[in-house]
Each structure stands twice: as structure tokens, then as C-alpha cells.
Protein backbone atom coordinates (compact mmCIF):
# COMPACT_ATOMS: atom_id res chain seq x y z
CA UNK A 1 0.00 0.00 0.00
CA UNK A 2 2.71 2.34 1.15
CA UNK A 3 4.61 1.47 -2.02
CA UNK A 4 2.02 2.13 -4.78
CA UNK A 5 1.12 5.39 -2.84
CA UNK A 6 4.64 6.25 -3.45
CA UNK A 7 4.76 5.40 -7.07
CA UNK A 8 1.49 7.55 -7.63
CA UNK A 9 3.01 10.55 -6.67
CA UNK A 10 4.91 12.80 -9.18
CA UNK A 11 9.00 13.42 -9.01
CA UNK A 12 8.61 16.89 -7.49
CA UNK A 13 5.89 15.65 -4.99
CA UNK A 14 8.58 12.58 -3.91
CA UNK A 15 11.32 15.69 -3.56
CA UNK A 16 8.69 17.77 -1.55
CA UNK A 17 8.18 14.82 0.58
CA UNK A 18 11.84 13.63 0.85
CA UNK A 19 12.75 17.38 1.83
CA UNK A 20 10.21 18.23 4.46
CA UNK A 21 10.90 14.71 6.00
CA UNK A 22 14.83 15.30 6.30
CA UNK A 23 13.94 19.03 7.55
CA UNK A 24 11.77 17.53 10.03
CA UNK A 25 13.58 14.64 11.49
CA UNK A 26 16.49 16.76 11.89
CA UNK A 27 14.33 19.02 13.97
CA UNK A 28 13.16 16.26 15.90
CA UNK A 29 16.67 15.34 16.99
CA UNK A 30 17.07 18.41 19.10
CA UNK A 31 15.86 16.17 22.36
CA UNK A 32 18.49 13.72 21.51
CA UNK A 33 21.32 17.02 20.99
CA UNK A 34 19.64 18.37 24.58
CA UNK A 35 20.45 14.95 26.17
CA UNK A 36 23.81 14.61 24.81
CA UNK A 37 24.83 17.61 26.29
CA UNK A 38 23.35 17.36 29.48
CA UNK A 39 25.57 13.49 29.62
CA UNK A 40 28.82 15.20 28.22
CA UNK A 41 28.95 17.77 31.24
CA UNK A 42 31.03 17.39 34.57
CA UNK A 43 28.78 19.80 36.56
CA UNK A 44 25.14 18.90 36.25
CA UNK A 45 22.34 20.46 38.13
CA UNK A 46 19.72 18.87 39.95
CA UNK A 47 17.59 15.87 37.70
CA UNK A 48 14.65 18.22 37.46
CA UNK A 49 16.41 20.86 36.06
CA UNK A 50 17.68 18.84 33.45
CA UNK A 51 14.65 17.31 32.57
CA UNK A 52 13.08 20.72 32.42
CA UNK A 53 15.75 21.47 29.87
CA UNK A 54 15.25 18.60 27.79
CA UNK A 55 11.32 18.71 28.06
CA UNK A 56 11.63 22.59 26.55
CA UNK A 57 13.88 21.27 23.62
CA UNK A 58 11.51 18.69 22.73
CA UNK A 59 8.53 21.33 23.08
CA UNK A 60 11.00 23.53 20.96
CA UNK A 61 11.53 21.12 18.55
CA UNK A 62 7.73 20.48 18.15
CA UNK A 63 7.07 24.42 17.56
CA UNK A 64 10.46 24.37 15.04
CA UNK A 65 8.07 22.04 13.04
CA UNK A 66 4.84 23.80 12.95
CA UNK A 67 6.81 27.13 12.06
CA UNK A 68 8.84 25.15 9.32
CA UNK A 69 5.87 23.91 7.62
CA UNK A 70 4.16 27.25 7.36
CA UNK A 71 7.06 28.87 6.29
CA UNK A 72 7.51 26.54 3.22
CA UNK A 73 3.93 27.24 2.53
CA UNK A 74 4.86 30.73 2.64
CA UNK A 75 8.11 30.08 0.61
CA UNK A 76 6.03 28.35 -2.36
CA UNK A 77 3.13 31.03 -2.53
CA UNK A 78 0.59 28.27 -0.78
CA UNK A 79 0.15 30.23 2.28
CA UNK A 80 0.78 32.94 4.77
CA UNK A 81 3.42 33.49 7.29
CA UNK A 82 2.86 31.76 10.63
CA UNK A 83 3.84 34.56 12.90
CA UNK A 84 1.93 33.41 15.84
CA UNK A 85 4.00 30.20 16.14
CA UNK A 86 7.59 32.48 15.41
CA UNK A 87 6.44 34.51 18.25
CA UNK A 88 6.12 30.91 19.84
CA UNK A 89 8.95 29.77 18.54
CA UNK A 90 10.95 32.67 19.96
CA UNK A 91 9.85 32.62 23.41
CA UNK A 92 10.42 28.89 23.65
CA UNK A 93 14.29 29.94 22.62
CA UNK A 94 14.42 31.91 25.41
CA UNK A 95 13.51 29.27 27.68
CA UNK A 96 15.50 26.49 26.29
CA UNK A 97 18.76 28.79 26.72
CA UNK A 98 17.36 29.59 30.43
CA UNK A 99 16.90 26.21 31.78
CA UNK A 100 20.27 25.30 30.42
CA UNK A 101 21.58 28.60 32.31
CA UNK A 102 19.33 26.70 35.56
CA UNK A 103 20.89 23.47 34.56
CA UNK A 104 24.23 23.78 34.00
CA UNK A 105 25.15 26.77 35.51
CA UNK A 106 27.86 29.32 33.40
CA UNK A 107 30.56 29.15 35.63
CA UNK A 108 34.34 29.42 33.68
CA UNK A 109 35.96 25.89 33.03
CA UNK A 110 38.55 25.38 36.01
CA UNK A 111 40.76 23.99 33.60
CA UNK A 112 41.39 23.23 29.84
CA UNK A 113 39.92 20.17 28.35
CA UNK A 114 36.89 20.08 31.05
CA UNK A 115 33.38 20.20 30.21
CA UNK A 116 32.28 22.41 32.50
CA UNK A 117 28.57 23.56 33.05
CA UNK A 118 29.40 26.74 31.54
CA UNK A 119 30.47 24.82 28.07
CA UNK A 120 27.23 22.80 28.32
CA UNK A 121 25.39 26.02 28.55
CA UNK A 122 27.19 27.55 25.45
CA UNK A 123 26.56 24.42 23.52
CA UNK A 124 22.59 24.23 24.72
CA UNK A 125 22.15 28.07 23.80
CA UNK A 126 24.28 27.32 20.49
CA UNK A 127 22.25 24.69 19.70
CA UNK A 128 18.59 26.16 20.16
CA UNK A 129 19.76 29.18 18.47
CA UNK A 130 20.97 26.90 14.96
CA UNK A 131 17.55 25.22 15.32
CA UNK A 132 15.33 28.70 15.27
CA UNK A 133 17.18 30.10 12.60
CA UNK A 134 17.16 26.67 10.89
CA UNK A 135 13.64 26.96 10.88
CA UNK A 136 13.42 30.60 9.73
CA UNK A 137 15.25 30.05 6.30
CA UNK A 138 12.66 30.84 4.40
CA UNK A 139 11.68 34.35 5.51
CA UNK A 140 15.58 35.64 6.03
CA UNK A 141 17.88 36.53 3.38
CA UNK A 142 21.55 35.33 2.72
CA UNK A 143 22.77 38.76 4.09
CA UNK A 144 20.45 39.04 7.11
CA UNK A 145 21.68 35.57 8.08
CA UNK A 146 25.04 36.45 7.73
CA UNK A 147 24.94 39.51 9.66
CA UNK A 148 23.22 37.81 12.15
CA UNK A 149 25.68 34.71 12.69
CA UNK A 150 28.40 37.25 13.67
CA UNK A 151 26.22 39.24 16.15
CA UNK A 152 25.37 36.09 17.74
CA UNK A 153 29.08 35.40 18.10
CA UNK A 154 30.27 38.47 19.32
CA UNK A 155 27.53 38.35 21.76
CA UNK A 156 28.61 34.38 22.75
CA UNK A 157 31.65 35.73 23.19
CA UNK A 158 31.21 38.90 24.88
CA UNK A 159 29.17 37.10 27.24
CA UNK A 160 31.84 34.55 28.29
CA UNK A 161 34.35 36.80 28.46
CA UNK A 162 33.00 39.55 30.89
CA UNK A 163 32.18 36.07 33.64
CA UNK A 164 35.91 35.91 34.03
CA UNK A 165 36.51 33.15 30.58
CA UNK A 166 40.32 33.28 29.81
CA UNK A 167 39.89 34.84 26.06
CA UNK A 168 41.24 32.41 23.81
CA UNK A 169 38.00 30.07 25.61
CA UNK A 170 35.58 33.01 24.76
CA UNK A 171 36.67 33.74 21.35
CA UNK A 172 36.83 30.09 20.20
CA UNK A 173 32.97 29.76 21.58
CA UNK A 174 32.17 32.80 19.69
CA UNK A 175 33.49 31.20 16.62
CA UNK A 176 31.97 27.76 17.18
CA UNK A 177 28.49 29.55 17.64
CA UNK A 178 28.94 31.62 14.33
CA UNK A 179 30.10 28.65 12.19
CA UNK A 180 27.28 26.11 14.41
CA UNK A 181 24.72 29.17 13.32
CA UNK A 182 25.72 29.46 9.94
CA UNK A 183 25.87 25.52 9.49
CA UNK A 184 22.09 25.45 10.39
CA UNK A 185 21.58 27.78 7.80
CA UNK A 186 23.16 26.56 4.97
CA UNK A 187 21.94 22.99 5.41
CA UNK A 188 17.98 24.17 5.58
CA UNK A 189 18.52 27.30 3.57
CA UNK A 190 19.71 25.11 0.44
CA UNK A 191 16.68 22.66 1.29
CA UNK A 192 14.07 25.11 0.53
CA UNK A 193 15.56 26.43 -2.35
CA UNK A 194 16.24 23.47 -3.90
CA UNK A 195 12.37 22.58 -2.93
CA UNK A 196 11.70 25.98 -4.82
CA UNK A 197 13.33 25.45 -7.92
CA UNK A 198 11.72 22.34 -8.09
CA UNK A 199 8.13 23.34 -8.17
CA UNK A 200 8.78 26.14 -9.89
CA UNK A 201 10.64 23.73 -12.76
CA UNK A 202 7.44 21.69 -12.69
CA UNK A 203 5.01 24.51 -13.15
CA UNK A 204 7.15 25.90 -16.17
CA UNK A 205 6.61 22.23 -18.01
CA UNK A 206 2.89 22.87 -17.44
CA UNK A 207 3.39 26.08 -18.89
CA UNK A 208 5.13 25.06 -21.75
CA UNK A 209 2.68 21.83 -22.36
CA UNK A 210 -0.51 24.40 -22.38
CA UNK A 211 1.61 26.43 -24.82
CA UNK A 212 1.87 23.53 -27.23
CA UNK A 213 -1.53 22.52 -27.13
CA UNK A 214 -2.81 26.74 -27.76
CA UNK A 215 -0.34 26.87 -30.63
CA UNK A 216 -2.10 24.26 -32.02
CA UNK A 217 -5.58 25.70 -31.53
CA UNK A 218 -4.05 29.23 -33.17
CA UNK A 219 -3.04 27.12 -36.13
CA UNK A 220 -6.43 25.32 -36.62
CA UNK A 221 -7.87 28.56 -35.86
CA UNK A 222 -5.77 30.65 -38.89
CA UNK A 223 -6.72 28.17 -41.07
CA UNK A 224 -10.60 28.92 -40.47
CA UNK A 225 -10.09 32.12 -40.69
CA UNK A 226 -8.25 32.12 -44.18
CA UNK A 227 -10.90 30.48 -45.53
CA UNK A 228 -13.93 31.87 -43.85
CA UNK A 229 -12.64 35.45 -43.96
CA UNK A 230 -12.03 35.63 -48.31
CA UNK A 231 -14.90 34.05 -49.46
CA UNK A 232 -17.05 35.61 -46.60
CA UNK A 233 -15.29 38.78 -48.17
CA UNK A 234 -16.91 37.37 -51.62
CA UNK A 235 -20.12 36.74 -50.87
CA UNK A 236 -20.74 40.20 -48.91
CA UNK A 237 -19.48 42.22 -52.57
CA UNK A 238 -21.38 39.68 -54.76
CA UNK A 239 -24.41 40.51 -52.47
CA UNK A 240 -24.44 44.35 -52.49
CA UNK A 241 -24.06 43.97 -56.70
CA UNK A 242 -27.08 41.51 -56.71
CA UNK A 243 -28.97 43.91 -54.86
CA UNK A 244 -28.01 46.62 -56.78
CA UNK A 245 -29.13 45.24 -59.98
CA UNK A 246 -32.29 43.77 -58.14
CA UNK A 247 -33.19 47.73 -57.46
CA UNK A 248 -32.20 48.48 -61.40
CA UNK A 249 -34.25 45.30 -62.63
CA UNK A 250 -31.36 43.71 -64.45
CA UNK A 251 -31.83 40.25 -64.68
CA UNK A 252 -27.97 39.44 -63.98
CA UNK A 253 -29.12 39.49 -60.31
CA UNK A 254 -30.22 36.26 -60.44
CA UNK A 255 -26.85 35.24 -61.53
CA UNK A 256 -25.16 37.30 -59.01
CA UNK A 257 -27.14 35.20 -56.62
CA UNK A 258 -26.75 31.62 -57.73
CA UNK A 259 -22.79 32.72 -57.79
CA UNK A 260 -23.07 33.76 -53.80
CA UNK A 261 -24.91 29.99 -53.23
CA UNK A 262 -21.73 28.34 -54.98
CA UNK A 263 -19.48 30.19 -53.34
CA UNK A 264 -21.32 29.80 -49.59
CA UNK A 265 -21.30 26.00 -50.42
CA UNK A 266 -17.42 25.57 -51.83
CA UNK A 267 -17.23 28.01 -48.64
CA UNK A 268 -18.63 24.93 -46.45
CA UNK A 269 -16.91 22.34 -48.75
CA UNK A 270 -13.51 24.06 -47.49
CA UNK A 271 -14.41 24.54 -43.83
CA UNK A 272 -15.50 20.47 -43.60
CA UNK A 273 -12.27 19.50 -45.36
CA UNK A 274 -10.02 21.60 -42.98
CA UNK A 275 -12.36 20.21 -39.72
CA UNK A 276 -11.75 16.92 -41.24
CA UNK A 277 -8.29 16.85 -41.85
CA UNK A 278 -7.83 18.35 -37.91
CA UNK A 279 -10.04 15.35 -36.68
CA UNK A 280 -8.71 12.88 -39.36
CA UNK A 281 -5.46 11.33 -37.54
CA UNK A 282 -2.35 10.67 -39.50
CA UNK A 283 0.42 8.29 -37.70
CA UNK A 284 3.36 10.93 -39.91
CA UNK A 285 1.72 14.46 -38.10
CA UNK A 286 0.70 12.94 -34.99
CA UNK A 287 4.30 11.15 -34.46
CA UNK A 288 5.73 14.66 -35.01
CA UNK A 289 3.19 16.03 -33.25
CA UNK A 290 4.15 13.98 -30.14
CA UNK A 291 7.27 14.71 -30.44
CA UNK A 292 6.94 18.20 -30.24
CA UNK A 293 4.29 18.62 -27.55
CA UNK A 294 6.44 15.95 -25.42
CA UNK A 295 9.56 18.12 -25.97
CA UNK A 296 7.63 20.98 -24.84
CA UNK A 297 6.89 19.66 -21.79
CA UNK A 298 10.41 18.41 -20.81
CA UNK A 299 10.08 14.88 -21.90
CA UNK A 300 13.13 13.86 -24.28
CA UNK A 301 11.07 12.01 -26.65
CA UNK A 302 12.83 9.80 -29.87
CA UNK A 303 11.09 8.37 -32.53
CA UNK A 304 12.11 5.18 -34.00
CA UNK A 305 10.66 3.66 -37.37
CA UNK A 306 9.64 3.83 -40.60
CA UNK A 307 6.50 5.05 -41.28
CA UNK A 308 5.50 5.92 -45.05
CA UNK A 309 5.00 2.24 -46.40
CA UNK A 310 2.28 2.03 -43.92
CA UNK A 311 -1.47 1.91 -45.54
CA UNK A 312 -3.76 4.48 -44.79
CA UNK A 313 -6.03 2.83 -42.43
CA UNK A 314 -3.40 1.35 -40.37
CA UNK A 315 -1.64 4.70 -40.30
CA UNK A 316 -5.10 6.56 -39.07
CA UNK A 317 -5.79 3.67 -36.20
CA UNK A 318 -1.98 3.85 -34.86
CA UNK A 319 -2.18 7.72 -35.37
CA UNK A 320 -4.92 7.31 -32.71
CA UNK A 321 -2.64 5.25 -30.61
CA UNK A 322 -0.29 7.83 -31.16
CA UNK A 323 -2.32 10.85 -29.78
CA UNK A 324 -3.86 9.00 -26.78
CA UNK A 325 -0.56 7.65 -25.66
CA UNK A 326 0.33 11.30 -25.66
CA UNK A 327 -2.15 12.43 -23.66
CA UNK A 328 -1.53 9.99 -21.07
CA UNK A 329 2.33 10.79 -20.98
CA UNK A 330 1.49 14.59 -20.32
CA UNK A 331 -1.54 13.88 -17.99
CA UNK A 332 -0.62 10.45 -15.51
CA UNK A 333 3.01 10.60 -15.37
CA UNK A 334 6.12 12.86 -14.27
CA UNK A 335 7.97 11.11 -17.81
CA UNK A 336 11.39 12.62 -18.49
CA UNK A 337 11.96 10.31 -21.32
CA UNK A 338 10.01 8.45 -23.85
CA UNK A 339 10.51 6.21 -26.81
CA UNK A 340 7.96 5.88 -30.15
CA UNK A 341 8.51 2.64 -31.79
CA UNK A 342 7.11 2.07 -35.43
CA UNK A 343 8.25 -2.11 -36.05
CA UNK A 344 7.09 -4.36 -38.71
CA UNK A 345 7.45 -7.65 -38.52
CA UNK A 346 5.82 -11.01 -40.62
CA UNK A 347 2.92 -9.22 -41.38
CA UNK A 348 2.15 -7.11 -38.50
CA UNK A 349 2.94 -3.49 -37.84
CA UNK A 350 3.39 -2.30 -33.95
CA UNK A 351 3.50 1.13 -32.45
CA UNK A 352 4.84 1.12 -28.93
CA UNK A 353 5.47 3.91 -26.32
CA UNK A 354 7.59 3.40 -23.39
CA UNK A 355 8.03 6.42 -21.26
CA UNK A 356 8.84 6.89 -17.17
CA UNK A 357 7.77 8.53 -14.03
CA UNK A 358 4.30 6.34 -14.43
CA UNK A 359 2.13 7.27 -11.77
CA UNK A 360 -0.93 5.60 -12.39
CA UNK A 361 -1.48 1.57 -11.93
CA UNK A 362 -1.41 -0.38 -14.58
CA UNK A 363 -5.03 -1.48 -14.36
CA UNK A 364 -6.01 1.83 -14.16
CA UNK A 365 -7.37 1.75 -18.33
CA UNK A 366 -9.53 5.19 -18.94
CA UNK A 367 -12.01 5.67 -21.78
CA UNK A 368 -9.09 7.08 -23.98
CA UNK A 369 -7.90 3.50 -23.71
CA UNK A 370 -11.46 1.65 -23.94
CA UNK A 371 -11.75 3.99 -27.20
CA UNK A 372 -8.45 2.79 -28.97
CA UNK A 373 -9.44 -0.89 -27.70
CA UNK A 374 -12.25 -0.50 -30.64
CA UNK A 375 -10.83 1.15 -33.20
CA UNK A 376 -8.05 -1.54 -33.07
CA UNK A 377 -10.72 -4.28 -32.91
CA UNK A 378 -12.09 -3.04 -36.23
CA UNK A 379 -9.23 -4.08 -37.95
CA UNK A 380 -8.32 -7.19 -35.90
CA UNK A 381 -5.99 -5.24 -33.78
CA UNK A 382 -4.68 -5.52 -30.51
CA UNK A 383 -3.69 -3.23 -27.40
CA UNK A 384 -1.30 -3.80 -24.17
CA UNK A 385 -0.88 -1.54 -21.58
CA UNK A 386 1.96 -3.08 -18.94
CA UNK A 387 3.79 -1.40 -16.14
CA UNK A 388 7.32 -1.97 -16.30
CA UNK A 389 9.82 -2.56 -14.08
CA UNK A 390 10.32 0.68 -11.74
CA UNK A 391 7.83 3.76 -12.99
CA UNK A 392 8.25 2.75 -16.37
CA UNK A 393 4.89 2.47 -18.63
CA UNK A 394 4.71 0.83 -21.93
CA UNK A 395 1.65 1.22 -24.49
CA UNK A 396 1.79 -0.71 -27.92
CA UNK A 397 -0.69 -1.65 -30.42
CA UNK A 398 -0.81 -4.39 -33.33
CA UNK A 399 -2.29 -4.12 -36.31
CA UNK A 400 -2.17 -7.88 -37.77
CA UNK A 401 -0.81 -9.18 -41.18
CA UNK A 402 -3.65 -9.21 -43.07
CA UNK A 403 -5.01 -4.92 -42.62
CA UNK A 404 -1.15 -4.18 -42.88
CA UNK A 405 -0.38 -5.92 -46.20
């Protein structure tokens, strides 16, 4: 179950997934991180205090999440900024860096190479600090982040070194808090902008797949309008004369006239060839036609075989095949690749298209597929649809030895 809810979901939906999980379970390690440091130190406080200390990292940990999630809502244009829980967030800082203060004390190490409650402190207040701004990525900028990291290390090691630290002890703490804050921020700052680029990639192939498809309504559209527009033109100026000679009672109107009917019927002769030749499916236009819309949308797409010897009828059933299996490509999978086949073998011709990122089941047949099921019948034809190894999908259809030849 777990698996084929997996494969249903598209590549930048797995990514969104992957990222928010890795953002989150680091998040939820800051317990763990609380109750390392409170084992590491030589001077502990009383048992409540410490518990106290790791029960506000864990509630800290839980508000990091709620604030993270809204803020990548915020990040992707799905949402608004969760101030309320930074507020939250905030406060629950300050108390994580006050019970360690409660905890561990911030007395100066007697001597070099001892963990003294002091260092415990630094590294609890270090450590809640990397988490907060870990989780505020998406609302602050590179530079504000920057400037930021060094404030918070002067002021790490300002602090220690007016409580009597020697000063090579407070300046290496300030340094270890500015490169601990700036390592939070890189690795969740490059998180959600790789999560960015990624949707924002995936809307651009929508983009570019509704392009294809209005380009193509433009040129059916031009081609209407060619027609329609100069013999409309025609009929208007063969009109006005008719009536003019009506009013004059020359008897050429009556010619004038029967010329406007021939014209208004090649007129709809023209417009049912054009509507016909747009519905009418050849396997040469829709293969390129594929191709292009496929492209379009990000999908490296190669076709492979020859097509002209084909008949007519087997060319308009597989150019069905053709356009369907498009559809599907674009509409139920996250395909970065697909491959059109055209093979003939002993008296059979088969189109096949193999493509990847298949989200859909294999049993999952629509009408589209019901529909080409029919046409192929008509001719004795067959249709597979098989999922593949991985997320790969493959449609083909055969048209048997005796339509081909």
C-alpha cells in the first residue's frame, strides 16, 4: 500500500516529501542534541532541572516544526506566514537557553579540556539558536543571516568573556556559535531552495505543455479564418451587386445570386475539409506532433521507425494510438523520457510507447484506452498496456498481417 502510494506521486511531490521529511527529522533530533549535552557535562544540576531542559527542547523542537511547515507554505506562494507560532517559537528559545543557564550553571571551566557547566550552557544556547534560525530560512535573506551569525558570536563571546573566561576560551565559543549558526543555515537554507526550484521547474513544463496545445488551436484557428474570412469577403461584394441590380431590374441578379450559393457551399466544402483533416489522424503528423508537444513539456522524446509504407487505415488507427498515448504521458506521469517505436514484422505493424515517471497503476485503463481498444478491434488489432519494471509504462498496439499488407 505504502509502495504504490509512493509510485502515484509525481518526481517533485517525492522531492517535496523527501525534503520536508529530512527538515523535520532533523528538527526532531534536538531532544536527543539536549540529552547529549546534558551526559557530556562534569557539573550537572539537579535531575529536574535537566529534565526541564530537555522537556523545553523537545517542546521547541515540536514548535520548530509547525513554524517550518508554514514557512515553506509561505516560501512556495501556498500560504501565509505563521507569525503566531515564530512569536512561539521565539519565546520557547528563550527558555530552552534559560533552563540550560538553571541546569548547567555558566561558571568558567577550572581547567582546559573540562566540560564544565558553563560549556554545556554555550553548547545548549548554540544549539537552540541553529535550530530557530534553521527553521526561519525561508523568511531571512543570505545577508540578514550572515549579519546575524556574527552578532550572535560576538555576543557568545562577549558574554563569556565579561564572567571571568580566559579569552582564547571566549573567542573560540564565539566562533563555534557563528560557524554552528551558519551551518544550520546553509543545510535548511539550500533545502528550501532546492524545494523551490523544483516546483517552480514543474510549473514551467505545465506552462510550456498548455503552450503547445494553444499553438495548435491558433493554427487550426488561422486556417478557419483564411478560408472563412475571403470568401465571406466574396459573398458580402457579390451581395451588395445583386442587390443593386435587383433595385435596377437587371436580370444578372439572379446570376449574381446563384454565384453567392456556390461560393457559400465551396465556402462549407472548405471549412468540412479543414475540420476533417484536424479530426482525421495521420500516424506521420501525430508522431511529429508527439514529439513536439512531449519536448515541450520536458520529456526527451525519440522516434524510431519507418512510417510511409504504412497503408492508410493502419496509419489513421496507430495515429490514434499515437495521440492517446500522448495524452496519457502529459496527464498520468512525471515522464522525463520516452521512446515511439514504429516495427514491422511477418505481417504485423506495432507502435509502442515506453516512457517513465508512471504514476498511475497499470489497471487503471480510462475511456481514452477503452476507445483505442475499438478502433483496433475493427481491424483485428490488438492493445497492451503493462507497467514496467520501476515507474516505467509501456503502451503498444498491433495491427495484424492481413489490414497491414
Amino acid at each position: 500500500m505504502v509502495s504504490r502510494w509512493w509510485e502515484e506521486r509525481s518526481a517533485p511531490q517525492r522531492f517535496d516529501l523527501y525534503t520536508r521529511g529530512t527538515l523535520y527529522s532533523m528538527l526532531a533530533a534536538e531532544p536527543l542534541v539536549a540529552l547529549l549535552i546534558a551526559s557530556s557535562s562534569e557539573d550537572l544540576g539537579s535531575a529536574a532541572a535537566i529534565g526541564v531542559f530537555v522537556a523545553l527542547a523537545a517542546a521547541h523542537a515540536g514548535i520548530g516544526v509547525v513554524v517550518l511547515r508554514g514557512g515553506l507554505a509561505w516560501y512556495l506562494g501556498r500560504g501565509v506566514w505563521p507569525y503566531r507560532w515564530t512569536v512561539a517559537l521565539l519565546a520557547a528559545t528563550v527558555c530552552v537557553a534559560g533552563a540550560a543557564v538553571a541546569a548547567f550553571g555558566w561558571m568558567a571551566p577550572p581547567e582546559p579540556g573540562v566540560v564544565s557547566g558553563a560549556v554545556a550552557t554555550q553548547f545548549a544556547v548554540i544549539m537552540v539558536s541553529g535550530f530557530t534560525v534553521g527553521v526561519l530560512t525561508p523568511r531571512l535573506d543570505s545577508p540578514r543571516l550572515t549579519l546575524l551569525a556574527l552578532l550572535f558570536g560576538a555576543v557568545i563571546a562577549g558574554v563569556a568573556y565579561v564572567s571571568d573566561w580566559p579569552r582564547p576560551s571566549a573567542l573560540g565559543t564565539g566562533l563555534a556559535a557563528v560557524f554552528a549558526y551558519l551551518g544550520g543555515w546553509s543545510a535548511f537554507r539550500a533545502s528550501v531552495w532546492m524545494l523551490g526550484i523544483v516546483w517552480e521547474l514543474d510549473r514551467s513544463r505545465q506552462v510550456q505543455a498548455d503552450l503547445a496545445v494553444a499553438e495548435e488551436r491558433l493554427r487550426f484557428a488561422r486556417d478557419l479564418h483564411d478560408i472563412l474570412g475571403r470568401n465571406l469577403s466574396v459573398i458580402a461584394v457579390k451581395s451588395e451587386l445583386a442587390a443593386a441590380l435587383s433595385r435596377r431590374g437587371r436580370d444578372d441578379a439572379g446570376d449574381e445570386m446563384m454565384a453567392v450559393r456556390d461560393i457559400a457551399q465551396e465556402s462549407l466544402r472548405e471549412v468540412r475539409e479543414v475540420v476533417r483533416g484536424y479530426r482525421e489522424v495521420d500516424l506521420t503528423t501525430e508522431l511529429a506532433g508527439a514529439r513536439s508537444v512531449l519536448r515541450s513539456a520536458g520529456v526527451a522524446t525519440r522516434v524510431v521507425g519507418e512510417v510511409s509504407p504504412l497503408p492508410p487505415d493502419v496509419q489513421a488507427v496507430l495515429g490514434w494510438v499515437a495521440r492517446e498515448g500522448t495524452t496519457n504521458v502529459l496527464r498520468h506521469s512525471s515522464a522525463s523520457t520516452c521512446l515511439i517505436t514504429v516495427a514491422r514484422s511477418a505481417g504485423s505493424v506495432t507502435l509502442t510507447m515506453e516512457n517513465d515517471g508512471a504514476r498511475s497503476p497499470a489497471g487503471g485503463a480510462g475511456s481514452g484506452l477503452s476507445g483505442l481498444v475499438e478502433r483496433l478491434s475493427e481491424l483485428g488489432g490488438s492493445l497492451t498496456a503493462d507497467r514496467l519494471d520501476g515507474d516505467r509504462f509501456r503502451l503498444s498496439a498491433r495491427v495484424p498481417s492481413e489490414v497491414a499488407s
